[in-house]
Protein backbone atom coordinates (compact mmCIF):
# COMPACT_ATOMS: atom_id res chain seq x y z
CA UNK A 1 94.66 56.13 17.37
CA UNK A 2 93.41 52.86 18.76
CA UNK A 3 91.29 53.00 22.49
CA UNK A 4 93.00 52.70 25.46
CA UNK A 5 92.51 49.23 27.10
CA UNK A 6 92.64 49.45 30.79
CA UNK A 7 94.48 46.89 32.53
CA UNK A 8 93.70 44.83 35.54
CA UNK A 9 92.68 46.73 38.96
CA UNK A 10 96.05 44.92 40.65
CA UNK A 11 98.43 46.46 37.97
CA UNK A 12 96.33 49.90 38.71
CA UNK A 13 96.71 50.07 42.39
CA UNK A 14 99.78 48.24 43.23
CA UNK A 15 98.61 48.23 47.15
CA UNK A 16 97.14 44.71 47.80
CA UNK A 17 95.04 46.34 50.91
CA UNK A 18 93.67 48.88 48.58
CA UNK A 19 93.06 45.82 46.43
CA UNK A 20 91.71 43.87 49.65
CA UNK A 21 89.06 46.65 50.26
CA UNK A 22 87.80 46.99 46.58
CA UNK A 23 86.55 43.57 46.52
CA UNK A 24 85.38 43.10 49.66
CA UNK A 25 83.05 46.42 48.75
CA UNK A 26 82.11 44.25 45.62
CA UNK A 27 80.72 41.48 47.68
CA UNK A 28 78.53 43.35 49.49
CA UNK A 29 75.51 44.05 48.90
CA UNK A 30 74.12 46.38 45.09
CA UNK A 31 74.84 50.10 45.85
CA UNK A 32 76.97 52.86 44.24
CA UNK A 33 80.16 52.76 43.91
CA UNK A 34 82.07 55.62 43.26
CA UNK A 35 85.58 56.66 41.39
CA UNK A 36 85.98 60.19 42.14
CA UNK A 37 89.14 62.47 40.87
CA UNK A 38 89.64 65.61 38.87
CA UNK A 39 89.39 65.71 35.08
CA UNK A 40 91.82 63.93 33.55
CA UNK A 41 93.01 62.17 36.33
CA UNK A 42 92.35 58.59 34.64
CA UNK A 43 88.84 57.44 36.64
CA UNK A 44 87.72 55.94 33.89
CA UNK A 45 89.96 53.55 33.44
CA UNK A 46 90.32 52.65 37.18
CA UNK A 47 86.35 52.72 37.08
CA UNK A 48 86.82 50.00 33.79
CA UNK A 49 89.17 48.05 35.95
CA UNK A 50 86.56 47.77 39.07
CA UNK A 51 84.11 47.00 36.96
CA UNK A 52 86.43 44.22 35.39
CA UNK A 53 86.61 42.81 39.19
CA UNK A 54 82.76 42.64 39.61
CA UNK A 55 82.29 40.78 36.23
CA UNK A 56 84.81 38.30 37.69
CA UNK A 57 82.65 37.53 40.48
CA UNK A 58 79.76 36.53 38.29
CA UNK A 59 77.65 40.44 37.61
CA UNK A 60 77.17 40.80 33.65
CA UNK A 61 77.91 44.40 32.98
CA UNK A 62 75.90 47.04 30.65
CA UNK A 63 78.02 50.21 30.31
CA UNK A 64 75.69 53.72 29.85
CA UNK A 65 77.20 56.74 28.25
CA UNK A 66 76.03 59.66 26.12
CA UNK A 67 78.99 60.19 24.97
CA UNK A 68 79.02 58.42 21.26
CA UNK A 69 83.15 58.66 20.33
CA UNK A 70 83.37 56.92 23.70
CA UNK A 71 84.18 53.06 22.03
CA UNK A 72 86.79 55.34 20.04
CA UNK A 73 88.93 56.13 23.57
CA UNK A 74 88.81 53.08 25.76
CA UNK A 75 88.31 49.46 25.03
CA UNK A 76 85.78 47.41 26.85
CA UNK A 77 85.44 43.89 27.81
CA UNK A 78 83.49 42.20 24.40
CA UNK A 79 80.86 39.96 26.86
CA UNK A 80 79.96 43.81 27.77
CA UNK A 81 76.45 45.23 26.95
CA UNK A 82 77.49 48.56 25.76
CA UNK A 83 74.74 51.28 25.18
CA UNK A 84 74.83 54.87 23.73
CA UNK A 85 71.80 57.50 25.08
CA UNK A 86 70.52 59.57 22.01
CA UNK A 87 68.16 62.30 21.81
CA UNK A 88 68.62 62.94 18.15
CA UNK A 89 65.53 62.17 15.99
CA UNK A 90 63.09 61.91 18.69
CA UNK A 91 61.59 64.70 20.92
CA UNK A 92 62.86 63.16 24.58
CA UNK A 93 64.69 65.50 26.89
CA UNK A 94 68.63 64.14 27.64
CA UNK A 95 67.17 63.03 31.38
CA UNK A 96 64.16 61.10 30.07
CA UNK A 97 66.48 59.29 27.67
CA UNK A 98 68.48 58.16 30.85
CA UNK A 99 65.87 57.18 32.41
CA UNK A 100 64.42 54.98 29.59
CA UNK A 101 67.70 53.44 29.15
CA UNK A 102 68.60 52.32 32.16
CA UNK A 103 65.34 51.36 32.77
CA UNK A 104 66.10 48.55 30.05
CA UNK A 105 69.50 47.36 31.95
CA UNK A 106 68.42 43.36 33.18
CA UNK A 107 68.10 43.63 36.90
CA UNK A 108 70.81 41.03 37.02
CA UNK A 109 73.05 43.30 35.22
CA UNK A 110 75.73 45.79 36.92
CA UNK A 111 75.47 49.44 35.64
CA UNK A 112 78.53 51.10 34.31
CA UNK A 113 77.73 54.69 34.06
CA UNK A 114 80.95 56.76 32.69
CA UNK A 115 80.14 60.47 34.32
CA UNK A 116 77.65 61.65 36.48
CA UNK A 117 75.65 64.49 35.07
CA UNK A 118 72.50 66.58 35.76
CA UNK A 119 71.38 64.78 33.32
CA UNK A 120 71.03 61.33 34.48
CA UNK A 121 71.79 61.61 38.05
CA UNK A 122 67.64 61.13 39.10
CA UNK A 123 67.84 58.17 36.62
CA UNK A 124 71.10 56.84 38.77
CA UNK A 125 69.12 57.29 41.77
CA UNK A 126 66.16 55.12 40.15
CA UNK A 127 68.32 52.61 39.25
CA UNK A 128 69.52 52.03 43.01
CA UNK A 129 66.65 52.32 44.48
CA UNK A 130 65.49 49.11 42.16
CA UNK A 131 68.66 47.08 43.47
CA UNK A 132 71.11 47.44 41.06
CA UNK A 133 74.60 47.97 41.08
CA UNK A 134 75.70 51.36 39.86
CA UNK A 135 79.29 52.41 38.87
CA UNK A 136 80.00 55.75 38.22
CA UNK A 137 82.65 58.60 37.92
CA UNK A 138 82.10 62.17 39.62
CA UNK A 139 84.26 65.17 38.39
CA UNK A 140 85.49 66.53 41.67
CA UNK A 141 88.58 67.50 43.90
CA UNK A 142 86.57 66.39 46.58
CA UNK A 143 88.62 63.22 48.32
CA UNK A 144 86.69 60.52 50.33
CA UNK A 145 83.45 61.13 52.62
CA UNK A 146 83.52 64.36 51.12
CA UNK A 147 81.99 63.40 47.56
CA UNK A 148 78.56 63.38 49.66
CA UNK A 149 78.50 67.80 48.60
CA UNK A 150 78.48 66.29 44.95
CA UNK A 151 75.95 63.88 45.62
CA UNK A 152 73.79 66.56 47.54
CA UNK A 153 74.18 68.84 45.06
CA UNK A 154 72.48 66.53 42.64
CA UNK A 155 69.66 66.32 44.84
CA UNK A 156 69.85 63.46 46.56
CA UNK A 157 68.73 63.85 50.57
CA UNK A 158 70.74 61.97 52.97
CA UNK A 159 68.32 58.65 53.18
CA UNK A 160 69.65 58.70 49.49
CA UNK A 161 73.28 58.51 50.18
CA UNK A 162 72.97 56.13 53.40
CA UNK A 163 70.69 53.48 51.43
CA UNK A 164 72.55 53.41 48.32
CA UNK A 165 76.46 54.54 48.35
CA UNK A 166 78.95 51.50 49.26
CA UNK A 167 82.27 52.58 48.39
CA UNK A 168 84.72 55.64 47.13
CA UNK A 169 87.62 55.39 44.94
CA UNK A 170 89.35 59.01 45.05
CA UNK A 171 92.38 59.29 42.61
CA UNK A 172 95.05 61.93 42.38
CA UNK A 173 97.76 61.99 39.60
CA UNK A 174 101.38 62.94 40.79
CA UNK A 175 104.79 63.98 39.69
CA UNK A 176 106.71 60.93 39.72
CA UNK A 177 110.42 61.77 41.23
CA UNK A 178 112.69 61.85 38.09
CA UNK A 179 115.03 58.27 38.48
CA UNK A 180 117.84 60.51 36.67
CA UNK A 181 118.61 63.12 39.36
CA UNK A 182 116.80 61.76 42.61
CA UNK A 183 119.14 62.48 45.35
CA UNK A 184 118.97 60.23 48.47
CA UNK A 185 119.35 62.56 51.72
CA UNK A 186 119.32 62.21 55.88
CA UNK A 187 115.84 63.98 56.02
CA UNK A 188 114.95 66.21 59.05
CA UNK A 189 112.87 64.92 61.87
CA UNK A 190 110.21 66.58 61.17
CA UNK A 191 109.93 65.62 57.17
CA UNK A 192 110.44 62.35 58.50
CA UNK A 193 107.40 61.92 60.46
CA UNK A 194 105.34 63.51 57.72
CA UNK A 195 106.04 59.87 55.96
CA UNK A 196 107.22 58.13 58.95
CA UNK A 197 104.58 59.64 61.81
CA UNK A 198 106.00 57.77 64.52
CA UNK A 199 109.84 57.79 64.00
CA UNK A 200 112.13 58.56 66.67
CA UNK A 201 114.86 59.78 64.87
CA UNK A 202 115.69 61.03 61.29
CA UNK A 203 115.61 58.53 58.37
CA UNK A 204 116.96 58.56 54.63
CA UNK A 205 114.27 60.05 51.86
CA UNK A 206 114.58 60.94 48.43
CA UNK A 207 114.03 64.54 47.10
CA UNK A 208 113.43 66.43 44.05
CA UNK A 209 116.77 67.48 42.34
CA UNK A 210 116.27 68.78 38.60
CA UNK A 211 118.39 67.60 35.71
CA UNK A 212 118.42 68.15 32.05
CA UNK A 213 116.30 65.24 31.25
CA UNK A 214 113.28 66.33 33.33
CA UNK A 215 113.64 70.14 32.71
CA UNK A 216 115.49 71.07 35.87
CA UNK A 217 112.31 69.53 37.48
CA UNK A 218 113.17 66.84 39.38
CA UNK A 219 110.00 65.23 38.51
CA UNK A 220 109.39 62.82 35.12
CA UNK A 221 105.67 61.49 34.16
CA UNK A 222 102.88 60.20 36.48
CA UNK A 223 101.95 58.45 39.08
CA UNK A 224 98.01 57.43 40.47
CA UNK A 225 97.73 57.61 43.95
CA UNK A 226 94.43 56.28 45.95
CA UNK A 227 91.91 56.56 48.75
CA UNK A 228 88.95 53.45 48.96
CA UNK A 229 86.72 53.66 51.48
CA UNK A 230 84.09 50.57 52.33
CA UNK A 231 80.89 52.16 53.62
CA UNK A 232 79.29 48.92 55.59
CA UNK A 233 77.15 48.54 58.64
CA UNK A 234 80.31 49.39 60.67
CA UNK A 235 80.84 52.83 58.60
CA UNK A 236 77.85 53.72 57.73
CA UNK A 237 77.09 55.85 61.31
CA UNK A 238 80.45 57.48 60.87
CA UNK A 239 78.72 59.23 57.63
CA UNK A 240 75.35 59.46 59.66
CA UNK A 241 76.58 61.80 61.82
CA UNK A 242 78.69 63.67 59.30
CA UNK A 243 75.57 63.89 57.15
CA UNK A 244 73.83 65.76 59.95
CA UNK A 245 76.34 67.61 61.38
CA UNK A 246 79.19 67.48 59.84
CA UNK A 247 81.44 65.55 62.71
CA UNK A 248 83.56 63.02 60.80
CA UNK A 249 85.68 60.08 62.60
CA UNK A 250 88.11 58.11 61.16
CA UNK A 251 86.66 55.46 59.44
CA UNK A 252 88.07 51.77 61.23
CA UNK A 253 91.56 50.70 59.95
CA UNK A 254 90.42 47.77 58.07
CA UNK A 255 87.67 49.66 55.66
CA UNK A 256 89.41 52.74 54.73
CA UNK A 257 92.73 53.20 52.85
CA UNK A 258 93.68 56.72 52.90
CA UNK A 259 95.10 58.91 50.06
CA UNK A 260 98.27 59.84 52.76
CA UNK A 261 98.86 56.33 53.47
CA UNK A 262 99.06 55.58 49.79
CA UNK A 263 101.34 58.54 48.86
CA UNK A 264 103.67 57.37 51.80
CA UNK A 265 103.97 53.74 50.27
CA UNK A 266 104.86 55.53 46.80
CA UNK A 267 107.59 58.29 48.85
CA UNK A 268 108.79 54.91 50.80
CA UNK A 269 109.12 52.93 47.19
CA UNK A 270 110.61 56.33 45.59
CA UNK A 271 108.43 56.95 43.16
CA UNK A 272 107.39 60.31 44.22
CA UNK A 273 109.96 62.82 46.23
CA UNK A 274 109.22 64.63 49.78
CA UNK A 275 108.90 67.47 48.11
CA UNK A 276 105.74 66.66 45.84
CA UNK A 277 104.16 64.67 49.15
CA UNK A 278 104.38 68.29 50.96
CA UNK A 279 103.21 70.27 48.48
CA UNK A 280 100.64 67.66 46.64
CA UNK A 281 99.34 66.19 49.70
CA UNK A 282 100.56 67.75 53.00
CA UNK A 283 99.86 70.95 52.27
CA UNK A 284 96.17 69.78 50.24
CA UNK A 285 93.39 71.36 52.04
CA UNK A 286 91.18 69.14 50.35
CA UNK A 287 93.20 66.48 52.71
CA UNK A 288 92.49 68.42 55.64
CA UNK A 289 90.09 65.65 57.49
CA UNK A 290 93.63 62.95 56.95
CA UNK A 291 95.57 65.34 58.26
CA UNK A 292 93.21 65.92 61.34
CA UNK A 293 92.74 62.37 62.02
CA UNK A 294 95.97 61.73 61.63
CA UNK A 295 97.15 63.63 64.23
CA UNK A 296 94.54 62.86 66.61
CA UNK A 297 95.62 59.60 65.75
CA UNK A 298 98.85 59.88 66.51
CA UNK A 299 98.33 61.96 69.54
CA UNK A 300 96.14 59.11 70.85
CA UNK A 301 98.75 57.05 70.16
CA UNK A 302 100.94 58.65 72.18
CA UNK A 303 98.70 59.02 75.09
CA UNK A 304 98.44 55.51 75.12
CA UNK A 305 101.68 54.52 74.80
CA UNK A 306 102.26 56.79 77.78
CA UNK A 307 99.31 55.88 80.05
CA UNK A 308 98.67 52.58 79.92
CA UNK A 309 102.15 52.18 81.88
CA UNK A 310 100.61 53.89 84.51
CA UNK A 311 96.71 53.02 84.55
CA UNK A 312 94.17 50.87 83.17
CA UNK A 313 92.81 51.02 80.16
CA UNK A 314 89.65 51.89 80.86
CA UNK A 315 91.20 54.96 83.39
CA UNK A 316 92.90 55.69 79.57
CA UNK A 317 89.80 55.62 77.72
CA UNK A 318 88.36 57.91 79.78
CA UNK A 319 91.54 60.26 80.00
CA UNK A 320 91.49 60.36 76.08
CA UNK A 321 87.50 61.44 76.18
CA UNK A 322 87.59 64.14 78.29
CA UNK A 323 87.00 67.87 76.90
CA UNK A 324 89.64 69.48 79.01
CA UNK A 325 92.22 66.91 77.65
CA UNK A 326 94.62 69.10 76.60
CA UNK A 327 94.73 70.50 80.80
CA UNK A 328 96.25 66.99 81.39
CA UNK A 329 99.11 67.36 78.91
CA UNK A 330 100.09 71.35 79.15
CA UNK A 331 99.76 71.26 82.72
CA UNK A 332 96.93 72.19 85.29
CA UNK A 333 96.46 72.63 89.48
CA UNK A 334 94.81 69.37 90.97
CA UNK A 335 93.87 68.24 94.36
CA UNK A 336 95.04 64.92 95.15
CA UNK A 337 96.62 62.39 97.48
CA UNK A 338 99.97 60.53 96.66
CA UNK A 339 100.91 57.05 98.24
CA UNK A 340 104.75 56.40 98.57
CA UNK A 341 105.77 52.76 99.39
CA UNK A 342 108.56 51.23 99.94
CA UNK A 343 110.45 48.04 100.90
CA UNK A 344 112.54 48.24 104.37
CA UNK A 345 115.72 47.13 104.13
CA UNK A 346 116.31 46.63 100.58
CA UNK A 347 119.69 47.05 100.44
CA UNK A 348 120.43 44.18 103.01
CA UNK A 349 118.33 42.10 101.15
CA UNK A 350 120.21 42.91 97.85
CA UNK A 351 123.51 41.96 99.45
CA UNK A 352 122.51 38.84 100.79
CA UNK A 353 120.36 37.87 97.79
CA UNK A 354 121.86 36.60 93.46
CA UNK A 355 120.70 39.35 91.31
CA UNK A 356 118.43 36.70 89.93
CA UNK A 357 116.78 35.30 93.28
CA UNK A 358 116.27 39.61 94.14
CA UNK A 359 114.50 40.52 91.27
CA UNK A 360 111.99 37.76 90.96
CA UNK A 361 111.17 38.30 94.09
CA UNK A 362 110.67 42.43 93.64
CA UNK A 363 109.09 41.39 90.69
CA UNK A 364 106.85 39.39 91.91
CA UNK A 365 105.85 41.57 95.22
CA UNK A 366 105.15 44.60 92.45
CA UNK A 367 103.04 42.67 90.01
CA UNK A 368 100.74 42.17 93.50
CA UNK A 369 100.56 45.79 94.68
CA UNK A 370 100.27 47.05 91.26
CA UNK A 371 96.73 45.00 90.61
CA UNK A 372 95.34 46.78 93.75
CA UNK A 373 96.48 49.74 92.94
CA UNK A 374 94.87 49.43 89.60
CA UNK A 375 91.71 48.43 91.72
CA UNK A 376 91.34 51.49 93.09
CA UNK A 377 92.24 53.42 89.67
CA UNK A 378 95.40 54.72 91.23
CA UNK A 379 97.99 55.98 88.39
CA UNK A 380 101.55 55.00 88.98
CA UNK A 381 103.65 58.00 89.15
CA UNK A 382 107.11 56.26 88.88
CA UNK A 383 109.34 53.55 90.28
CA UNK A 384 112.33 54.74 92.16
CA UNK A 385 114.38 51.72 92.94
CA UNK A 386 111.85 49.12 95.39
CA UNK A 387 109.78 52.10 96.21
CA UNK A 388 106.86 52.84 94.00
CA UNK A 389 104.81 56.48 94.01
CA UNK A 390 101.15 56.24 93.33
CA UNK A 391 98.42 59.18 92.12
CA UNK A 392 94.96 59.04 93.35
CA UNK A 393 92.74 62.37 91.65
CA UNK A 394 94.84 62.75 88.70
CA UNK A 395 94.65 62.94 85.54
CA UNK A 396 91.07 61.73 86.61
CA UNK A 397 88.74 63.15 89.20
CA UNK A 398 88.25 60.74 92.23
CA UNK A 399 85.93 62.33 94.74
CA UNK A 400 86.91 59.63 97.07
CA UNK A 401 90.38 59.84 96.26
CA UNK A 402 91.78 59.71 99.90
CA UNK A 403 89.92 56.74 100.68
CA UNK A 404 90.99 54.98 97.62
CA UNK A 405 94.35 55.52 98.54
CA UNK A 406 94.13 54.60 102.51
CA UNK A 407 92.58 51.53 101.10
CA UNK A 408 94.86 50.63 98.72
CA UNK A 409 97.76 51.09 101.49
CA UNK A 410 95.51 48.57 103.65
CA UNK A 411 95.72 46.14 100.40
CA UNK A 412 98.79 46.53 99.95
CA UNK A 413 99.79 45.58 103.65
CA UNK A 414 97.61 42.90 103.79
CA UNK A 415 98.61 41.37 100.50
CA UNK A 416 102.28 41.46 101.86
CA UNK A 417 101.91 39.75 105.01
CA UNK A 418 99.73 37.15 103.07
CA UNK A 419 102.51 36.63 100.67
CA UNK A 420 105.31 36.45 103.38
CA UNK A 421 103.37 33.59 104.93
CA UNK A 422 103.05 31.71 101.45
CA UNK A 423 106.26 31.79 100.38
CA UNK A 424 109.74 30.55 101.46
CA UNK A 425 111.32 33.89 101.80
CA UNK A 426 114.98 33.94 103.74
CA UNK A 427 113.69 37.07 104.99
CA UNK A 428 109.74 38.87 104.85
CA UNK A 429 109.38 41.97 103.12
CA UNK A 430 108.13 44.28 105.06
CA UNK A 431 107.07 47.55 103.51
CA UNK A 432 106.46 51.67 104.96
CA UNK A 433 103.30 53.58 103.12
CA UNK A 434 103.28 57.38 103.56
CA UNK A 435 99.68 58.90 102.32
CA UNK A 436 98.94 63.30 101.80
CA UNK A 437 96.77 64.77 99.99
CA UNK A 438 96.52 68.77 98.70
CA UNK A 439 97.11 70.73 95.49
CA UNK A 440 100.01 70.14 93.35
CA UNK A 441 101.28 70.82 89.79
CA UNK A 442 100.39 67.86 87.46
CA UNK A 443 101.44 67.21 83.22
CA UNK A 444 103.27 65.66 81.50
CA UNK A 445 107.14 66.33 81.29
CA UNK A 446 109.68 65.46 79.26
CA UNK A 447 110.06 64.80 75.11
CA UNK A 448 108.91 63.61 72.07
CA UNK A 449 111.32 60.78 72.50
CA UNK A 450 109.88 60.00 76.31
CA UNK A 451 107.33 61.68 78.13
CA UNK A 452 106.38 60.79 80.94
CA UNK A 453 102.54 62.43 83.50
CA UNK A 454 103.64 63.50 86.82
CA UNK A 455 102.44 65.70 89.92
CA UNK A 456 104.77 68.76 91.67
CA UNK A 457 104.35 70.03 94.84
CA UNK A 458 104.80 70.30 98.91
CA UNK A 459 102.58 67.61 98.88
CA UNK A 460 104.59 64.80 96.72
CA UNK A 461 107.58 65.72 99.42
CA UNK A 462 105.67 65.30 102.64
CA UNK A 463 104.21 62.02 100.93
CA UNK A 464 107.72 60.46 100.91
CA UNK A 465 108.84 61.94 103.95
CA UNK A 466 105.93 60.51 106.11
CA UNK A 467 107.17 57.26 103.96
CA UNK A 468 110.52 57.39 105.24
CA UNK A 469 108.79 57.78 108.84
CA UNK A 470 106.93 54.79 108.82
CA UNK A 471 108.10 51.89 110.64
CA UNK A 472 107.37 48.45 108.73
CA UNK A 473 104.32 47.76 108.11
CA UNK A 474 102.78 51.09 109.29
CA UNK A 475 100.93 53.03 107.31
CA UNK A 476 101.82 57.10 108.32
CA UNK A 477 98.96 59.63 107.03
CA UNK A 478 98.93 63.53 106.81
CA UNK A 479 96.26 65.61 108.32
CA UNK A 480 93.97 66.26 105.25
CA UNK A 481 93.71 62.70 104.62
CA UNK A 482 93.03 61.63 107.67
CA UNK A 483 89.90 64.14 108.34
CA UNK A 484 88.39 63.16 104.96
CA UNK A 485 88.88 59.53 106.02
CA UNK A 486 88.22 59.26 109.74
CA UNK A 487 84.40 58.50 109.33
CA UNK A 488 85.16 54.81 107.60
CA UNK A 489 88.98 54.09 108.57
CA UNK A 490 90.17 54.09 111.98
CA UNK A 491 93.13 55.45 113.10
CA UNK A 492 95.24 56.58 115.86
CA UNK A 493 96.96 60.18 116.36
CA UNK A 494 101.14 59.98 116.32
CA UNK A 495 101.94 63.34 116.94
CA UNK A 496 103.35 66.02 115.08
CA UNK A 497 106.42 64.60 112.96
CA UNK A 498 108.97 67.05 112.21
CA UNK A 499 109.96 66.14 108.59
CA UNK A 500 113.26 66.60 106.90
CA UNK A 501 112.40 69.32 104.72
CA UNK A 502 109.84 71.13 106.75
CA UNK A 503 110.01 73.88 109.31
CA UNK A 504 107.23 73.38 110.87
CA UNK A 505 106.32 69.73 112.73
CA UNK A 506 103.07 67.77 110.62
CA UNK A 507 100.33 66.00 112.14
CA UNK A 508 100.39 62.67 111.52
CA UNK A 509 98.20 59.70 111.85
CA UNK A 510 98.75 56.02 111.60
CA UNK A 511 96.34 54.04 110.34
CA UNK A 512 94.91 51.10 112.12
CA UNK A 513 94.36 47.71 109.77
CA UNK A 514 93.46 43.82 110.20
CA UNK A 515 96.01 41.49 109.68
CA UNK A 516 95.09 38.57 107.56
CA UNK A 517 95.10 35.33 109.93
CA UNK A 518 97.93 32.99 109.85
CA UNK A 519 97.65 30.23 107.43
């Protein structure tokens, strides 16, 4: 039987971003780079075809085995120093042989090194730690990050690992769907997100059947599926702090291509069924840190996607960081105060006004109010029509949250009088702010498909009903805000209001404000 000659690393892979990473490892700086996979899972070749890659961009290559049928199984490149360690006839131990022999390899020269053994792993280490470029296999099931155990268990400390290792190839072989039975099916929602993560509805997938010609199966030869990981500047204290304690973050988009990624390309193309991506990869523990980040991925995604609408991003970056996160979504009791406001006399204005004329003029009076409520961190509950309700102590703390509101409402006053002078309006908006404060329900409500943070409670109500109250251009407050406000905003007493809704009459306050002078 003549050697197996391993092809190019772009017929191997068949994802160009895989490709991408590969050789932008390459032109980094000498270190170890890794191909990682189970026995017979076909490393060698794909650690051949890296190889091949380097030697393209100018690094001679001496390839190191003890293994002496190994010229008999694969063919190698002829411009290829190819070496054989031998203990017979001489009285060296297998590990001083190693050493010797790489100690020959011409510092300009890349080191191919076909398995890494007890026996020459201290002579690997050497070798890096004189600058050279060392390629290697490692026997494991271990996928990504994790092929640090097998480098620890050869002894090397973690200065070891963070000086010298540049980049991981894991490789999995899989059952490649069978083209003679494959049946095409409207998959579930939820096997749908396993290779579509953030679809909104069910989409078309191809499953394992069984036929004659793949032994009732559904599943005909193999398939190589990947994970490459770049460990740069940018990585590198990702695997510092997993080194010492074991916390591992998701490497950055653009230097990691993970093994579920890879497998969904290959479900997407149809050359492997949902079935073998469940039970190869899904339900892999050895996948368990994808499957983590993934869905704290997605659920970040998510929490973004909702957010952002609502708050800044840096009121979102904080939301996402806090330990009690999970309160915000289930549900939890906060204190805080809501702002409703709202344009008098809309619906004259929308019967005198075109549709077009009314809405760039709402439009434009929002995109105003909603940079100072964003000012004061304030999270947009909702829209309703021209009135807008606004959060102030949810999902974040704010222990000033009833001033940042009562300030806001001054803004907002002020910033609509100012406009009403600069423009050519037929008629001035005029607007009615209603401010309370006190506990209320708050989470997030609603579906996978929407979902939407909110606040519940006696409070919200008497909010919009002091709104309703307030004559244009008066801001109306509650009791509780005004006494936690009174010391730095001055206002005057109206009475007690008695509220549709309420039984018993509330104390209200209207709060006293400059107007900006006329222009």
């Amino acid at each position: 039987m003549s050697p197996h000659r391993p092809g190019r690393l772009k017929e191997l892979t068949g994802f160009s971003f895989a490709l991408t990473l590969i050789q932008n490892i390459l032109k980094d700086s000498p270190g170890l780079f890794a191909v990682t996979g189970q026995p017979g899972t076909g490393k060698t070749t794909t650690l051949v075809a890296i190889a091949k890659e380097a030697a393209d961009l100018g690094l001679p290559m001496t390839f190191v085995t003890d293994d002496k049928t190994f010229s008999s199984k694969i063919e190698l490149p002829e411009d290829w120093d190819f070496q054989v360690v031998d203990v017979s006839g001489n009285h060296q131990s297998l590990e001083e042989a190693w050493s010797e022999k790489l100690n020959q390899v011409p510092l300009s020269s890349g080191i191919i090194v076909d398995l890494l053994t007890g026996d020459n792993d201290e002579a690997v280490l050497a070798a890096l730690k004189r600058g050279y470029w060392v390629f290697i296999c490692i026997d494991t099931p271990l996928v990504g990050i994790d092929i640090t155990y097998n480098l620890q268990g050869a002894g090397w400390n973690n200065q070891d690992i963070l000086s010298n290792l540049k980049g991981i190839v894991s490789q999995i072989l899989l059952p490649c769907l069978c083209r003679n039975c494959a049946q095409t099916f409207t998959a579930n929602l939820e096997d749908t997100r396993l290779i579509y993560p953030d679809a909104q509805q069910p989409k078309k997938l191809n499953r394992e059947v069984g036929c004659q010609l793949c032994d009732e199966r559904g599943t005909k030869g193999r398939c190589a599926a990947y994970e490459v990981l770049w460990i740069d500047d940018q990585v590198r204290p990702i695997l510092t702090e997993y080194l010492q304690d074991t916390t591992l973050h998701r490497p950055p988009a653009t230097k990691y291509f993970s093994m579920n990624d890879c497998v969904r390309n290959l479900v997407e193309s149809g050359l492997v069924g949902i079935e073998t991506f469940k039970r190869k990869v899904f339900q892999n523990p050895l996948l368990r840190l994808q499957h983590l980040w993934e869905q704290e991925s997605f659920r970040s995604a998510q929490i973004q996607s909702m957010f952002s609408r609502f708050v800044t991003q840096q009121v979102v970056e904080r939301i996402v960081s806090r330990e009690d996160f999970e309160k915000i979504v289930e549900g939890e009791k906060r204190y805080v105060t809501c702002l409703f406001c709202d344009i008098r006399n809309f619906t004259t204005r929308s019967e005198s006004y075109s549709p077009k004329d009314l809405f760039l003029e709402v439009n434009e009076y929002f995109r105003e109010i909603i940079d100072l409520i964003f000012q004061q961190e304030g999270t947009i509950d909702k829209f309703i029509g021209d009135a807008i309700m606004v959060v102030f102590g949810a999902p974040i703390n704010q222990t000033d949250q009833e001033l940042r509101a009562v300030q806001c409402a001054i803004d907002i006053q002020q910033k609509v009088a100012q406009m009403n002078q600069l423009s050519n309006y037929a008629d001035p908006i005029q607007v009615g702010i209603g401010i309370n404060t006190g506990e209320v329900m708050a989470g997030c409500i609603g579906s996978d498909r929407r979902m939407d943070y909110t606040v519940l409670g006696d409070v919200v109500n008497v909010a919009a009903r002091l709104e309703s109250q307030a004559k244009p251009g008066q801001i109306l407050i509650g009791s509780t805000t005004f006494r936690a406000v009174q010391e730095q905003i001055q206002c005057q007493a109206v009475g007690s209001l008695q509220l549709k809704g309420k039984s018993e009459a509330i104390e209200t306050f209207a709060v006293v404000y400059l107007q900006p002078s006329r222009i």
